[in-house]
Protein backbone atom coordinates (compact mmCIF):
# COMPACT_ATOMS: atom_id res chain seq x y z
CA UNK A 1 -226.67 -183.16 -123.41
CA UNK A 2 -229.68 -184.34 -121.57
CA UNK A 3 -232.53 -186.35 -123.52
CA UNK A 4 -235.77 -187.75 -122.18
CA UNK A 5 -237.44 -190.43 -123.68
CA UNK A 6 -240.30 -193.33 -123.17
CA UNK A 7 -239.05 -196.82 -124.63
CA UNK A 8 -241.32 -199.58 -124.63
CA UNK A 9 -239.62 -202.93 -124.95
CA UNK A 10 -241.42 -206.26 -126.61
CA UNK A 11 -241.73 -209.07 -124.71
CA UNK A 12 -238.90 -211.40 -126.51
CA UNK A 13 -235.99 -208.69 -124.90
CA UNK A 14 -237.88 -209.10 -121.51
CA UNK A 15 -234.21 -211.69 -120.37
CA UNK A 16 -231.95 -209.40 -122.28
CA UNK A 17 -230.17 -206.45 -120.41
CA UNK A 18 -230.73 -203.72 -122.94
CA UNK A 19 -230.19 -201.17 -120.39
CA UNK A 20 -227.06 -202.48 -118.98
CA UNK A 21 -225.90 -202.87 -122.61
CA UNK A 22 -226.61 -199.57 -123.36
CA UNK A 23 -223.89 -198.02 -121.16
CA UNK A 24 -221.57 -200.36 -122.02
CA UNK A 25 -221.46 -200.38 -125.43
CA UNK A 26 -222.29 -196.13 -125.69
CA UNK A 27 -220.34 -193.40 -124.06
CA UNK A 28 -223.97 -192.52 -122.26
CA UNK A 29 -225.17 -192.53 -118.66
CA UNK A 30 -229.20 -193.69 -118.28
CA UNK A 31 -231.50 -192.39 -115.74
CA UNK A 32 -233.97 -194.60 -114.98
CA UNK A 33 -236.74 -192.16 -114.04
CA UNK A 34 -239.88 -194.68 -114.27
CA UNK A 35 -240.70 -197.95 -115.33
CA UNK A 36 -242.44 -201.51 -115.57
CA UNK A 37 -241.71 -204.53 -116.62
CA UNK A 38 -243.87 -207.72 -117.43
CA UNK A 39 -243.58 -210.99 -119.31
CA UNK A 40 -245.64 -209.43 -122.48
CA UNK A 41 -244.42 -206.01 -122.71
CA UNK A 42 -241.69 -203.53 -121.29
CA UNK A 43 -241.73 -199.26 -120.76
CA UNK A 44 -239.47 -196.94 -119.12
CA UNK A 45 -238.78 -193.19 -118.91
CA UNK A 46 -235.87 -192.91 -119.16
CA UNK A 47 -232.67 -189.75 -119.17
CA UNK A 48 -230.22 -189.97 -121.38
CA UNK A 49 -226.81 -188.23 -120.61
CA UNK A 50 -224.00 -187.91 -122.93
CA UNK A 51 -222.51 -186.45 -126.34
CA UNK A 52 -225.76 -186.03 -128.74
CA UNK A 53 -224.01 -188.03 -131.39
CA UNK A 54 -223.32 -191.33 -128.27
CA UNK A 55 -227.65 -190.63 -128.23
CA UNK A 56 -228.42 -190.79 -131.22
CA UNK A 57 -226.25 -193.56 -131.83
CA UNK A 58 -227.85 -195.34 -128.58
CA UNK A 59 -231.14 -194.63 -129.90
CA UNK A 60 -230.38 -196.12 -133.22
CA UNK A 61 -228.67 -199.30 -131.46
CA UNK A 62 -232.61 -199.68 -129.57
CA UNK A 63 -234.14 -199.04 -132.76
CA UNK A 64 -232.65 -201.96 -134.24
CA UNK A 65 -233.16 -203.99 -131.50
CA UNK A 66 -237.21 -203.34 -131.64
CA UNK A 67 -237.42 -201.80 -129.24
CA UNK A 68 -239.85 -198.12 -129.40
CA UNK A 69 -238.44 -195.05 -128.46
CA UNK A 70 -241.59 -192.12 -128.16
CA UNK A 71 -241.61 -188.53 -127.07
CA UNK A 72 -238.00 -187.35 -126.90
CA UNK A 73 -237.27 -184.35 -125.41
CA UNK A 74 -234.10 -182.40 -124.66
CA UNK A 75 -233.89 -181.45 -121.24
CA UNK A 76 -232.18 -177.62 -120.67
């Protein structure tokens, strides 16, 4: 399963590796298809690849961190 979504990440994660953390700790593979990064504020579009139950349980994982997950979309 393919899933495409825009995060947006506050600025207290903006030294953590949330990405990176993200395909360690889930059985997922990220697409980074656009994003920017300041000291203030985070976004990214990104693709996520994997089992739809490793998603969801990624997207719960940046949930809890604070981060904002918007506009998910499978991709066929």
């Amino acid at each position: 399963m393919e899933i495409k979504a825009e995060i947006t990440f506050p600025g207290e994660l903006k030294d953590e590796p949330i990405i990176c953390n993200l395909c360690k700790k889930f059985d997922i593979i990220i697409n980074i298809i656009e994003a920017s990064f300041s000291t203030e504020i985070g976004w990214a579009i990104l693709v996520f690849k994997g089992e739809e139950a490793e998603c969801k349980r990624a997207f719960d994982y940046l949930n809890n961190r604070g981060v904002k997950i918007e506009n998910i979309q499978p991709i066929q």
